[in-house]
Protein backbone atom coordinates (compact mmCIF):
# COMPACT_ATOMS: atom_id res chain seq x y z
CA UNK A 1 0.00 0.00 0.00
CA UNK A 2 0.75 3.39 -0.95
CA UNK A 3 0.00 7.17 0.75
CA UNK A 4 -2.16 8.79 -1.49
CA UNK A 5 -3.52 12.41 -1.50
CA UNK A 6 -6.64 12.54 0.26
CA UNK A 7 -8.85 14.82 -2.52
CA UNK A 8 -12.86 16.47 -1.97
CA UNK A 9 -15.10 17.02 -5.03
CA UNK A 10 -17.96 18.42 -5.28
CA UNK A 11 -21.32 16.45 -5.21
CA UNK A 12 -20.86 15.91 -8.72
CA UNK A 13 -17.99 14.26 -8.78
CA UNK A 14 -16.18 16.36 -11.26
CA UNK A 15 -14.87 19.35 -9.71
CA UNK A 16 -11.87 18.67 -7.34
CA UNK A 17 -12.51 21.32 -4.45
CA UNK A 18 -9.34 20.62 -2.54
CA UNK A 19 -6.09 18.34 -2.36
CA UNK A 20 -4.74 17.33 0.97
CA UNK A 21 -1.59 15.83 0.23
CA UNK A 22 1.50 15.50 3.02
CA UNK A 23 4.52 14.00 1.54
CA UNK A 24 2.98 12.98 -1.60
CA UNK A 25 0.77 13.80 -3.92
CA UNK A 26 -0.18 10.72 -5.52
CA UNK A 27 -3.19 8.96 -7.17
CA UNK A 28 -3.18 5.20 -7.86
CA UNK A 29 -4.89 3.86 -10.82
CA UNK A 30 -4.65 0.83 -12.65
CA UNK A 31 -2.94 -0.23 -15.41
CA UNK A 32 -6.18 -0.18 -17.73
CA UNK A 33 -6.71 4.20 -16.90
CA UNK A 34 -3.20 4.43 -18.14
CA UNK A 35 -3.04 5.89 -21.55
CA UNK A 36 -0.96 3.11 -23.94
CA UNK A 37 1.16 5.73 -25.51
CA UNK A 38 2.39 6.40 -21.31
CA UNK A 39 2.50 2.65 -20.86
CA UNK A 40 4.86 2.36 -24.60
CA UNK A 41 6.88 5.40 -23.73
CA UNK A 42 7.75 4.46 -20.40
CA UNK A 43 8.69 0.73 -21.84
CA UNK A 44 10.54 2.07 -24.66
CA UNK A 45 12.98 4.43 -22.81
CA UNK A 46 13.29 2.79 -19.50
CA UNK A 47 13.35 -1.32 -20.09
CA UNK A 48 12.77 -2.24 -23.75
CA UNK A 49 12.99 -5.62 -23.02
CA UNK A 50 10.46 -5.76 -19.88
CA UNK A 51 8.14 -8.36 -21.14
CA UNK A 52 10.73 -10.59 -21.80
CA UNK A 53 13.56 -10.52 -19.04
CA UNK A 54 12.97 -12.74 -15.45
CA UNK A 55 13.54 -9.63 -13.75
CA UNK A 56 17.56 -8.43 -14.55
CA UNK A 57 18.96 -8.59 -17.50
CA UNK A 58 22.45 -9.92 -17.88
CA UNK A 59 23.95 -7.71 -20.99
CA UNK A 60 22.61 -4.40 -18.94
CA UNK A 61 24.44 -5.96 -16.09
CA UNK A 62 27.61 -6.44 -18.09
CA UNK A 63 27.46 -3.38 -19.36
CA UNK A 64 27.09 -1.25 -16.26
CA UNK A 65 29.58 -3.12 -14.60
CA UNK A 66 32.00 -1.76 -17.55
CA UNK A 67 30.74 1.67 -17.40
CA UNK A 68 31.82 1.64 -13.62
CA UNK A 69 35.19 0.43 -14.05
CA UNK A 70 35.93 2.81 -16.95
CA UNK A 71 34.70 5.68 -14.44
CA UNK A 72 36.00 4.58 -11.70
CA UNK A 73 32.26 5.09 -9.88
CA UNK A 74 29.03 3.12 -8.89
CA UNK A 75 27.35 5.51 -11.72
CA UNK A 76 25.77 3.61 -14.24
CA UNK A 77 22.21 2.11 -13.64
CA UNK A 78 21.36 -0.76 -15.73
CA UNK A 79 18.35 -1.51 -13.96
CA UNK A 80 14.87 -3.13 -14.88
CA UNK A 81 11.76 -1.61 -14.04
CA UNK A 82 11.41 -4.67 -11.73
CA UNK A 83 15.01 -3.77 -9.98
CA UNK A 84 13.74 -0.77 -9.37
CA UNK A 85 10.42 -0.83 -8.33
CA UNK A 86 12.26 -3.47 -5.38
CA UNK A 87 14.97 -0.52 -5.21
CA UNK A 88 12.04 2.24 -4.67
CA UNK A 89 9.69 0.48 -2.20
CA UNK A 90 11.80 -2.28 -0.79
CA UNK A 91 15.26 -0.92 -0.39
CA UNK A 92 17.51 2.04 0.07
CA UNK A 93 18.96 3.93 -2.42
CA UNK A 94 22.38 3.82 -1.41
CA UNK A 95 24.71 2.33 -4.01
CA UNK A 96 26.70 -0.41 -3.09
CA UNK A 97 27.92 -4.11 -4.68
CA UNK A 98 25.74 -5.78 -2.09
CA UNK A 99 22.60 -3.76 -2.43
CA UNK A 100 22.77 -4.35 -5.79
CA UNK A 101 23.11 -8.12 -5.46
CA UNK A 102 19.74 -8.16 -3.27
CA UNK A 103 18.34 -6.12 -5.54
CA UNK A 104 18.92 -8.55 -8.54
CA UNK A 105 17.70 -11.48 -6.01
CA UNK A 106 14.60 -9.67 -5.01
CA UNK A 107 13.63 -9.01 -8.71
CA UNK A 108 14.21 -12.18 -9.77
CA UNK A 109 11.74 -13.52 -7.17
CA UNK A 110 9.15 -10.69 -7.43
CA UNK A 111 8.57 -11.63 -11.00
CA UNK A 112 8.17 -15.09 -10.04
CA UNK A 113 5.31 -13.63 -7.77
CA UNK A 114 3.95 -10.61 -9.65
CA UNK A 115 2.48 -10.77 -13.49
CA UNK A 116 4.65 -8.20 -16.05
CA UNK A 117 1.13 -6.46 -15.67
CA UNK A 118 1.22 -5.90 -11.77
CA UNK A 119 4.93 -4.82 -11.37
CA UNK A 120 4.70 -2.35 -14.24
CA UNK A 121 1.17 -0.77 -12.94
CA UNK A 122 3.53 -0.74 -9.43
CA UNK A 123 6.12 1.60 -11.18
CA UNK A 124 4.20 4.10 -13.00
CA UNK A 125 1.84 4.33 -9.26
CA UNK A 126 4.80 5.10 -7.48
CA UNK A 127 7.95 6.90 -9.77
CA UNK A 128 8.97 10.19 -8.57
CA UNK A 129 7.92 13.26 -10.78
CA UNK A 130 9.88 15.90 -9.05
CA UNK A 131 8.59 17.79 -5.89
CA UNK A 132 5.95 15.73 -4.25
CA UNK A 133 4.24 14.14 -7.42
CA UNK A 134 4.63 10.49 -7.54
CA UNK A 135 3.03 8.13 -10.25
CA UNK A 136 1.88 8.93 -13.53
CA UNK A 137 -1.78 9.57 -12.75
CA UNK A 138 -0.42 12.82 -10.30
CA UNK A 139 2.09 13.81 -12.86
CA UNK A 140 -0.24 13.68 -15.73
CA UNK A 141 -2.89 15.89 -13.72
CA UNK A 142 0.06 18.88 -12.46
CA UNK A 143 1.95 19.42 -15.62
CA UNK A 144 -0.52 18.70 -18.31
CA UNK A 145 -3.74 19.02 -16.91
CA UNK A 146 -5.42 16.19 -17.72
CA UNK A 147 -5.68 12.13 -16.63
CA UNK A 148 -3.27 9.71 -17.19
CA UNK A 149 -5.52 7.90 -19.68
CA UNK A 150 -5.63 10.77 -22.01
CA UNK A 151 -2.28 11.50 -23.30
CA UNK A 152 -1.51 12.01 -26.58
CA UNK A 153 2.13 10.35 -27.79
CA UNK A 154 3.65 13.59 -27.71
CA UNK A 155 2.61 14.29 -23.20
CA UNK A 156 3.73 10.54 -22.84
CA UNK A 157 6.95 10.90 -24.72
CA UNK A 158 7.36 13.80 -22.18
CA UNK A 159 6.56 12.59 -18.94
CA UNK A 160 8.47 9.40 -20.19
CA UNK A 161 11.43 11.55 -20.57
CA UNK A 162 11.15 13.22 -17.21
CA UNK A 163 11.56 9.66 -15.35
CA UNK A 164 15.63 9.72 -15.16
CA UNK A 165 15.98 13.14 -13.55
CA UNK A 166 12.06 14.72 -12.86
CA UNK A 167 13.46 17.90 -11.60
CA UNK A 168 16.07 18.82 -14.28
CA UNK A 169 13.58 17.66 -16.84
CA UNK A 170 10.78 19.81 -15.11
CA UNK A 171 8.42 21.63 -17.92
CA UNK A 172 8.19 24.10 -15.36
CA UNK A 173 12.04 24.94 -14.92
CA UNK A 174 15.02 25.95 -16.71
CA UNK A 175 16.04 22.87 -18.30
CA UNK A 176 13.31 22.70 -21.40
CA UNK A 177 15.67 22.60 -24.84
CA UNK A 178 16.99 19.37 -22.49
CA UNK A 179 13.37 17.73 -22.02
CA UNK A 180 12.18 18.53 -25.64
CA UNK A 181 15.85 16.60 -26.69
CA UNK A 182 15.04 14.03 -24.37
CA UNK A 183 11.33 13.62 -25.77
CA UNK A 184 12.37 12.86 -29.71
CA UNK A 185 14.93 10.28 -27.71
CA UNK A 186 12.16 8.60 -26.23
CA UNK A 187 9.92 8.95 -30.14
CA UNK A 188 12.28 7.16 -31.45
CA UNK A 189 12.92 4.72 -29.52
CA UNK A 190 9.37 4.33 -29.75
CA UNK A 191 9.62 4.13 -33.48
CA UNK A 192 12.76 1.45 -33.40
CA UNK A 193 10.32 -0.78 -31.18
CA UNK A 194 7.39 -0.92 -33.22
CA UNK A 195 5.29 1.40 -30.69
């Protein structure tokens, strides 16, 4: 379970009269009140291969691993959305060899528990979107105005390109030449995937 912003409408329904939110402001919706083109960008940029890893996958692995010795630093990622939705809600984020390790163990086994379906609709629920926006659904609602499930490409190629660094990639900040670059990355990886 997840905090989520505690919100009043009016007796319609419609009209959101206030938003009490604390740490978060968050709304959790399923998978299905998810707009595709979110669910494809998200895929595309962040784990192209989600649907058909057991959790880690070994080249990303292997290739982080030779990132960090050429730097010198713990600085490449190479993570899964399954490593790290077990890296957001079950661990720390301090890097470290084992860390890392228990991640890999405990992604392995929560996709031997969870469908693809479950631990994705976990991730785009709970990401960070900079400030105290978490999940796609709150996200979707501050900086474009609308729900989650009616995105065009073009607002989920952006909020897909926010994921790495939400702040710097802000619409609302100084960093917007960077998040429109960042958008036609995540269009065409779109494109090179079939999405």
């Amino acid at each position: 379970q997840v905090d989520q912003s505690t919100k009043l409408y009016d007796r319609t329904g419609q009209v959101l009269l206030y938003d009490y939110n604390r740490d978060a402001r968050r709304s959790v919706v399923p998978l299905s009140a998810i707009s595709p083109h979110t669910i494809n960008a998200t895929i595309a940029i962040e784990d192209s291969h989600f649907y058909e890893h057991g959790g880690v996958r070994l080249a990303s692995i292997v290739r982080a691993i030779y990132a960090d010795l050429l730097g010198g630093a713990l600085s490449q990622g190479g993570s899964t959305i399954t490593q790290q939705v077990v890296k957001n809600e079950l661990l720390t984020n301090k890097k470290s060899v084992i860390r890392k390790i228990h991640e890999w163990v405990l992604a392995i086994k929560m996709e031997q528990v969870y469908s693809k379906d479950q631990i994705l609709e976990t991730y785009l629920n709970n990401i960070p979107y900079g400030g105290t926006l978490y999940g796609v659904e709150a996200a979707s609602e501050a900086y474009l105005g609308r729900p989650a499930n009616d995105l065009s490409l073009a607002q989920a190629a952006y909020l897909a390109a926010m994921i790495p660094a939400p702040s710097y990639y802000s619409p609302f900040g100084t960093h917007k030449a960077e998040l429109a670059a960042r958008k036609i990355l995540v269009l065409d990886r779109m494109r090179e995937l079939g999405f």
